[in-house]
PDB file of N, CA and C in Angstrom:
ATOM      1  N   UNK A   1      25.444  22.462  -9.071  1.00  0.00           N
ATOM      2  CA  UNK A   1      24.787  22.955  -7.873  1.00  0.00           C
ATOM      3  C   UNK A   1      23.622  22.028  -7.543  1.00  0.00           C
ATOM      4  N   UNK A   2      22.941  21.732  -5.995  1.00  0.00           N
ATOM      5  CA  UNK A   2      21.800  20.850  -5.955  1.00  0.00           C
ATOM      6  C   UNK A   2      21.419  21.595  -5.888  1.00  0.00           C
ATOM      7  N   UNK A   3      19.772  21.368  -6.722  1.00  0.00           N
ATOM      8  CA  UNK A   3      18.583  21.805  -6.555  1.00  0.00           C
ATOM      9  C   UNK A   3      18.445  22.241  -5.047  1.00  0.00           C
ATOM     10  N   UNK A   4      18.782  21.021  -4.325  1.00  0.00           N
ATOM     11  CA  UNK A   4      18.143  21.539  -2.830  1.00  0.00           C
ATOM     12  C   UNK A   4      18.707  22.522  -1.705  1.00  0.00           C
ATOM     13  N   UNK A   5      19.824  23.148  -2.321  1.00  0.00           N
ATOM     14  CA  UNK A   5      20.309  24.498  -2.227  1.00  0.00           C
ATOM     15  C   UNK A   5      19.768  26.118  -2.386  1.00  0.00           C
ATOM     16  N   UNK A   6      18.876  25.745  -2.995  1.00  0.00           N
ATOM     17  CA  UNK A   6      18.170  26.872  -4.209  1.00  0.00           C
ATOM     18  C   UNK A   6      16.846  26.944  -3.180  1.00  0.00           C
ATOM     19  N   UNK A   7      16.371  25.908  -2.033  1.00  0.00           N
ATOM     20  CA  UNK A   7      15.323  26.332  -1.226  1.00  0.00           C
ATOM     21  C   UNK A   7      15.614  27.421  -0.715  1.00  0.00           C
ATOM     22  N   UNK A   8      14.476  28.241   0.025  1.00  0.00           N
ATOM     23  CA  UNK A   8      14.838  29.124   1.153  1.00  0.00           C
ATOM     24  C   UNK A   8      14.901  28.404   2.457  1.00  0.00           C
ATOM     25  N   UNK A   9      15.276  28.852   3.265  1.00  0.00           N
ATOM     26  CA  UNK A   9      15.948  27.751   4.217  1.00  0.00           C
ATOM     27  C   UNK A   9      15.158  29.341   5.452  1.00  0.00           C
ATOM     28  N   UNK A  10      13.928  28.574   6.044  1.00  0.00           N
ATOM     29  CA  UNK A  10      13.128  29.398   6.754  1.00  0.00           C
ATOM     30  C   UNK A  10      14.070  30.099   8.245  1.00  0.00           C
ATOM     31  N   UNK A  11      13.459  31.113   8.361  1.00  0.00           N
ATOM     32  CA  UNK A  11      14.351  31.874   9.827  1.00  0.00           C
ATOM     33  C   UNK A  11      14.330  31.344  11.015  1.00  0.00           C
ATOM     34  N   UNK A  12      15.237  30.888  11.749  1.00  0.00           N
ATOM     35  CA  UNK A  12      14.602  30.147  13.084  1.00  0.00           C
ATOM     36  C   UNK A  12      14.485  30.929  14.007  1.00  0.00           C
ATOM     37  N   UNK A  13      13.498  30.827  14.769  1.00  0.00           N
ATOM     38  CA  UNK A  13      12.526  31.531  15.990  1.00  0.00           C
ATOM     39  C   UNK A  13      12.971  30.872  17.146  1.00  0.00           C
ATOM     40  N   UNK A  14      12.767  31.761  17.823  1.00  0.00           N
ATOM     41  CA  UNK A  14      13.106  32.032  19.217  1.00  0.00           C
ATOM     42  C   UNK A  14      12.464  30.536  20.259  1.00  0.00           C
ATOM     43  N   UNK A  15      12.823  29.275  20.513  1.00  0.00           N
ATOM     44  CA  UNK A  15      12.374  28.749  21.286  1.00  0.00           C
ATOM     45  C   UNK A  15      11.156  28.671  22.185  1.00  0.00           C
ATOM     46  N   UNK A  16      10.120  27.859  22.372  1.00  0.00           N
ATOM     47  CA  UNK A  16       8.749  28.562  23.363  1.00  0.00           C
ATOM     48  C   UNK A  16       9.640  28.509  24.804  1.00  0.00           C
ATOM     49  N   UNK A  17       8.997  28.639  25.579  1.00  0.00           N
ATOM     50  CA  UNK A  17       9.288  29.095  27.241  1.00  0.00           C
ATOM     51  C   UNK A  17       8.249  27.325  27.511  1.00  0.00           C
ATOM     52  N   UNK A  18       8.864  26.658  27.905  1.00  0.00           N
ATOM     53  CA  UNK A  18       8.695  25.195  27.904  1.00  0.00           C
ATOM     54  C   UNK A  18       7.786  25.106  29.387  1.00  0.00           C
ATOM     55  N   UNK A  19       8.683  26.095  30.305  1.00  0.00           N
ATOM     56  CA  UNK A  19       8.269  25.948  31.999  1.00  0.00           C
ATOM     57  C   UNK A  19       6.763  26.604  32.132  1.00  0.00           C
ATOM     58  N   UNK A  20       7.223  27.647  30.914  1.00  0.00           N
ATOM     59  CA  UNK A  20       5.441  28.369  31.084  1.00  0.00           C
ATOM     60  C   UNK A  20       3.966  27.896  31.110  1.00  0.00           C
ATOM     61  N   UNK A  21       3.977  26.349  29.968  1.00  0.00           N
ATOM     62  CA  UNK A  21       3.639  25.822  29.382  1.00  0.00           C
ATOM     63  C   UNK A  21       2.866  25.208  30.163  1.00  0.00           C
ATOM     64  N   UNK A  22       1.706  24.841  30.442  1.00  0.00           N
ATOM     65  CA  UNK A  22       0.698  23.390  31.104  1.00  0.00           C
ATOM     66  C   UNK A  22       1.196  22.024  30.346  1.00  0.00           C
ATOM     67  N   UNK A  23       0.473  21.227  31.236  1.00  0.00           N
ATOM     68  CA  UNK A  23       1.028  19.846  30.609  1.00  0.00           C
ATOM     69  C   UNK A  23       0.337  19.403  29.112  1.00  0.00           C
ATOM     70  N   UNK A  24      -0.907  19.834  29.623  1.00  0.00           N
ATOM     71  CA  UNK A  24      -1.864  19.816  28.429  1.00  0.00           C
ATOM     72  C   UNK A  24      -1.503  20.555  26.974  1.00  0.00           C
ATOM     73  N   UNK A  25      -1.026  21.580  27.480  1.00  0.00           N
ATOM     74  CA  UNK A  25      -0.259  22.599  26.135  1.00  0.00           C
ATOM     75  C   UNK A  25       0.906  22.295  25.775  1.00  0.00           C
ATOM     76  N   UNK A  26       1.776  21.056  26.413  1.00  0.00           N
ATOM     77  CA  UNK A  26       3.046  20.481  25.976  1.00  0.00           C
ATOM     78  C   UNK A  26       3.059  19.872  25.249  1.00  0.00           C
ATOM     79  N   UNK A  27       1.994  18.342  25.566  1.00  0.00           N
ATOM     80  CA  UNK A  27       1.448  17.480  25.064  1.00  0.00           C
ATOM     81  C   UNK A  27       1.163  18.096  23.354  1.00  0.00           C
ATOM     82  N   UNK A  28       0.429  19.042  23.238  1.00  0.00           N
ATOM     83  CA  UNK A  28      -0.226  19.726  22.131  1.00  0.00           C
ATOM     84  C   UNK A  28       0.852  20.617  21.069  1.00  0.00           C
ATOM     85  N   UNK A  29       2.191  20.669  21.670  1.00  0.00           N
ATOM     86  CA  UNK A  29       3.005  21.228  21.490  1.00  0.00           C
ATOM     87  C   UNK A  29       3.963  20.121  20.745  1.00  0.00           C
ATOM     88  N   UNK A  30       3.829  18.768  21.420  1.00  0.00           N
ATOM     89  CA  UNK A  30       4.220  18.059  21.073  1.00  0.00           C
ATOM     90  C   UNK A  30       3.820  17.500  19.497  1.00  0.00           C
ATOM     91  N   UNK A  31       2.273  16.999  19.799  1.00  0.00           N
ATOM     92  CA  UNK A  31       1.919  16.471  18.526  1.00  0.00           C
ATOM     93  C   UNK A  31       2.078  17.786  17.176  1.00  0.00           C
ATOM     94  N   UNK A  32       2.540  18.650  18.077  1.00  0.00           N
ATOM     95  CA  UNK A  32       2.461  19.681  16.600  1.00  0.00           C
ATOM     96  C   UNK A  32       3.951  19.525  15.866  1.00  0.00           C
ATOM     97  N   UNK A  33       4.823  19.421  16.772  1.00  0.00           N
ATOM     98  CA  UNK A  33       6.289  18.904  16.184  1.00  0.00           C
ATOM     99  C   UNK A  33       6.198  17.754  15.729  1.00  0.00           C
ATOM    100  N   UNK A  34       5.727  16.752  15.900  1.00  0.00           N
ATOM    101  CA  UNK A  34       5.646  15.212  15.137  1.00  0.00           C
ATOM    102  C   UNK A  34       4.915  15.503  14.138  1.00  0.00           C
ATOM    103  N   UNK A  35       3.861  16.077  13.805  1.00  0.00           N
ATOM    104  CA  UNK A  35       2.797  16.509  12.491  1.00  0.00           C
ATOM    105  C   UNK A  35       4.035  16.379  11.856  1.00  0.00           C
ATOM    106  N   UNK A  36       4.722  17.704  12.146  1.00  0.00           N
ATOM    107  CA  UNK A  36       5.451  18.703  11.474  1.00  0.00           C
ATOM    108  C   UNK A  36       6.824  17.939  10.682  1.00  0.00           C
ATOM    109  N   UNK A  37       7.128  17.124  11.642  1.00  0.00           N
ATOM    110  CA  UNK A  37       8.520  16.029  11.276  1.00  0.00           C
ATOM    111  C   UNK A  37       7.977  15.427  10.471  1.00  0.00           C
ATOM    112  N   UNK A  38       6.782  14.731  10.672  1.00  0.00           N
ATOM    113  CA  UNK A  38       6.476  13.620   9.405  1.00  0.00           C
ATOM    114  C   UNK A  38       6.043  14.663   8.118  1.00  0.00           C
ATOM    115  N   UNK A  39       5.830  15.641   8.502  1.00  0.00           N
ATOM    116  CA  UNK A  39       5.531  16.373   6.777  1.00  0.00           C
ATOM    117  C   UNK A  39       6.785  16.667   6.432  1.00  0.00           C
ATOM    118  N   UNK A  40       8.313  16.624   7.332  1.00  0.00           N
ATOM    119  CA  UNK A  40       9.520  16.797   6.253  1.00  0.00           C
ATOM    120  C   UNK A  40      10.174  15.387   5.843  1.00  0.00           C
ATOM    121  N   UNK A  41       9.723  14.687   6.801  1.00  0.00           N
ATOM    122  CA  UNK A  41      10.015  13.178   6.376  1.00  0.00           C
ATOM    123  C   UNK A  41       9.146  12.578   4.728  1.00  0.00           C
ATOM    124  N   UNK A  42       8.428  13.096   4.768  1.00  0.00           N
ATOM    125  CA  UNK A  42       7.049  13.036   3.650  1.00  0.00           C
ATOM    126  C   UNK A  42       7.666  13.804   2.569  1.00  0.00           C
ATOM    127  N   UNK A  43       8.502  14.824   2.647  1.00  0.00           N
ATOM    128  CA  UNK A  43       9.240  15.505   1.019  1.00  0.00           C
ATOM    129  C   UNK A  43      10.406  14.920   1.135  1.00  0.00           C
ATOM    130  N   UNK A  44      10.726  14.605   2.296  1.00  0.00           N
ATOM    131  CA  UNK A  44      12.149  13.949   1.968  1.00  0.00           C
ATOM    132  C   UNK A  44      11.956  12.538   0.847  1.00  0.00           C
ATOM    133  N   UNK A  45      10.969  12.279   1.203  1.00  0.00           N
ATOM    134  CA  UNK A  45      10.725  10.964   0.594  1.00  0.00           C
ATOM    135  C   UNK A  45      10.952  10.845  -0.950  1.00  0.00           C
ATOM    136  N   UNK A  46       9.673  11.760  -0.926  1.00  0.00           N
ATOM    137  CA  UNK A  46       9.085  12.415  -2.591  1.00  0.00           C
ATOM    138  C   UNK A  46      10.269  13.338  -3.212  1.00  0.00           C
ATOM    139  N   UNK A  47      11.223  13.683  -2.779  1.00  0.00           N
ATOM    140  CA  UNK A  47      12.513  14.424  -3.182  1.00  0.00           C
ATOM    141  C   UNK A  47      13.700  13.289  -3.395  1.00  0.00           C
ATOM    142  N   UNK A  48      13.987  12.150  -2.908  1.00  0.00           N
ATOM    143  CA  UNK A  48      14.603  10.868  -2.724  1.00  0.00           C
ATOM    144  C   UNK A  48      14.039  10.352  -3.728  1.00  0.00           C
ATOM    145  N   UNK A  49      12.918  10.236  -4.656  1.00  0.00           N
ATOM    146  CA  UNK A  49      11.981   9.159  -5.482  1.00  0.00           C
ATOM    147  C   UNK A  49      12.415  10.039  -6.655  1.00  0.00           C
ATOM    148  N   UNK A  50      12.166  11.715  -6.641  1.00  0.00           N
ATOM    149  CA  UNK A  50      12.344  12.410  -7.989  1.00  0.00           C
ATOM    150  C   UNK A  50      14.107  12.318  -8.190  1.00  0.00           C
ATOM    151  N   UNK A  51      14.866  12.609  -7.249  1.00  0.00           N
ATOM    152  CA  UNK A  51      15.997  11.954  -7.665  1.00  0.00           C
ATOM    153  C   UNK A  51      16.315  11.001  -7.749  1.00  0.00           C
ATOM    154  N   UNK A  52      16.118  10.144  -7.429  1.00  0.00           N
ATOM    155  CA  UNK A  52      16.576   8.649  -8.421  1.00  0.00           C
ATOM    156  C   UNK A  52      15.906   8.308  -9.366  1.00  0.00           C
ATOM    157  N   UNK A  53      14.849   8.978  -9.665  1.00  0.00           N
ATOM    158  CA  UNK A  53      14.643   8.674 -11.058  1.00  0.00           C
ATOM    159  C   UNK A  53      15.013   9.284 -12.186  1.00  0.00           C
ATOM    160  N   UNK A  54      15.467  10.751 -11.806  1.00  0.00           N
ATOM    161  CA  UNK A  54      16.407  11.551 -12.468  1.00  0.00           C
ATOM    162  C   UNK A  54      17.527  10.776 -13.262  1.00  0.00           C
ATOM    163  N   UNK A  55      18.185  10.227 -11.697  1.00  0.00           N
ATOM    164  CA  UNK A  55      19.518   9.518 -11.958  1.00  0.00           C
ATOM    165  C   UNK A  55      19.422   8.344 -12.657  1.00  0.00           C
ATOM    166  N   UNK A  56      18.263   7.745 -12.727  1.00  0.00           N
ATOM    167  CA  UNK A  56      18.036   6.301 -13.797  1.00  0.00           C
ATOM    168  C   UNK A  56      18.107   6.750 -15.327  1.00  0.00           C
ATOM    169  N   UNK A  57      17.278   7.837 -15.070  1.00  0.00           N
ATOM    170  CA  UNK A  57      17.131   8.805 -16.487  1.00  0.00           C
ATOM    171  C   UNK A  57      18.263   9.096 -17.588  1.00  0.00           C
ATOM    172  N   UNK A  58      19.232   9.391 -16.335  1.00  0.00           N
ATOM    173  CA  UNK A  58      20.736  10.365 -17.044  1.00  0.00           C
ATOM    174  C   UNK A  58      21.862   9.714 -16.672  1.00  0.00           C
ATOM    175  N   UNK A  59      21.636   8.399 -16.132  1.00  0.00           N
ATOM    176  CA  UNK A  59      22.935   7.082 -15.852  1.00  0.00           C
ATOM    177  C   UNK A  59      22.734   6.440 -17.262  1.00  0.00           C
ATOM    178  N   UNK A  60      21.791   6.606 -18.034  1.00  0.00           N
ATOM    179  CA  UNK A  60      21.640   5.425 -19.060  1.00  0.00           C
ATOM    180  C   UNK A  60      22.832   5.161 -20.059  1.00  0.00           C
TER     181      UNK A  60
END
């Protein structure tokens, strides 16, 4: 089984209302999804590094 199965895999929510939105609050809406991408890009990383070193570990 992978480990990365065993996460909880969070509930997805209902979309914002995009039209409702000011430009200013899009914009802000925006940088909050890019934060957000680079913090899963950022465990993807550190999850990619602990497995292959796993696999260096237990290829020997």
């Amino acid at each position: 089984m992978n480990p990365d199965e065993l996460d909880p895999r969070p509930a997805k929510s209902k979309p914002k209302d995009l039209e409702a939105m000011s430009i200013e609050a899009l914009g802000d809406y925006i940088a909050e999804l890019e934060a957000e991408i680079a913090r899963a890009r950022e465990t993807i990383g550190r999850k990619q590094s602990a497995r292959s070193t796993a696999d260096s570990v237990f290829r020997r």
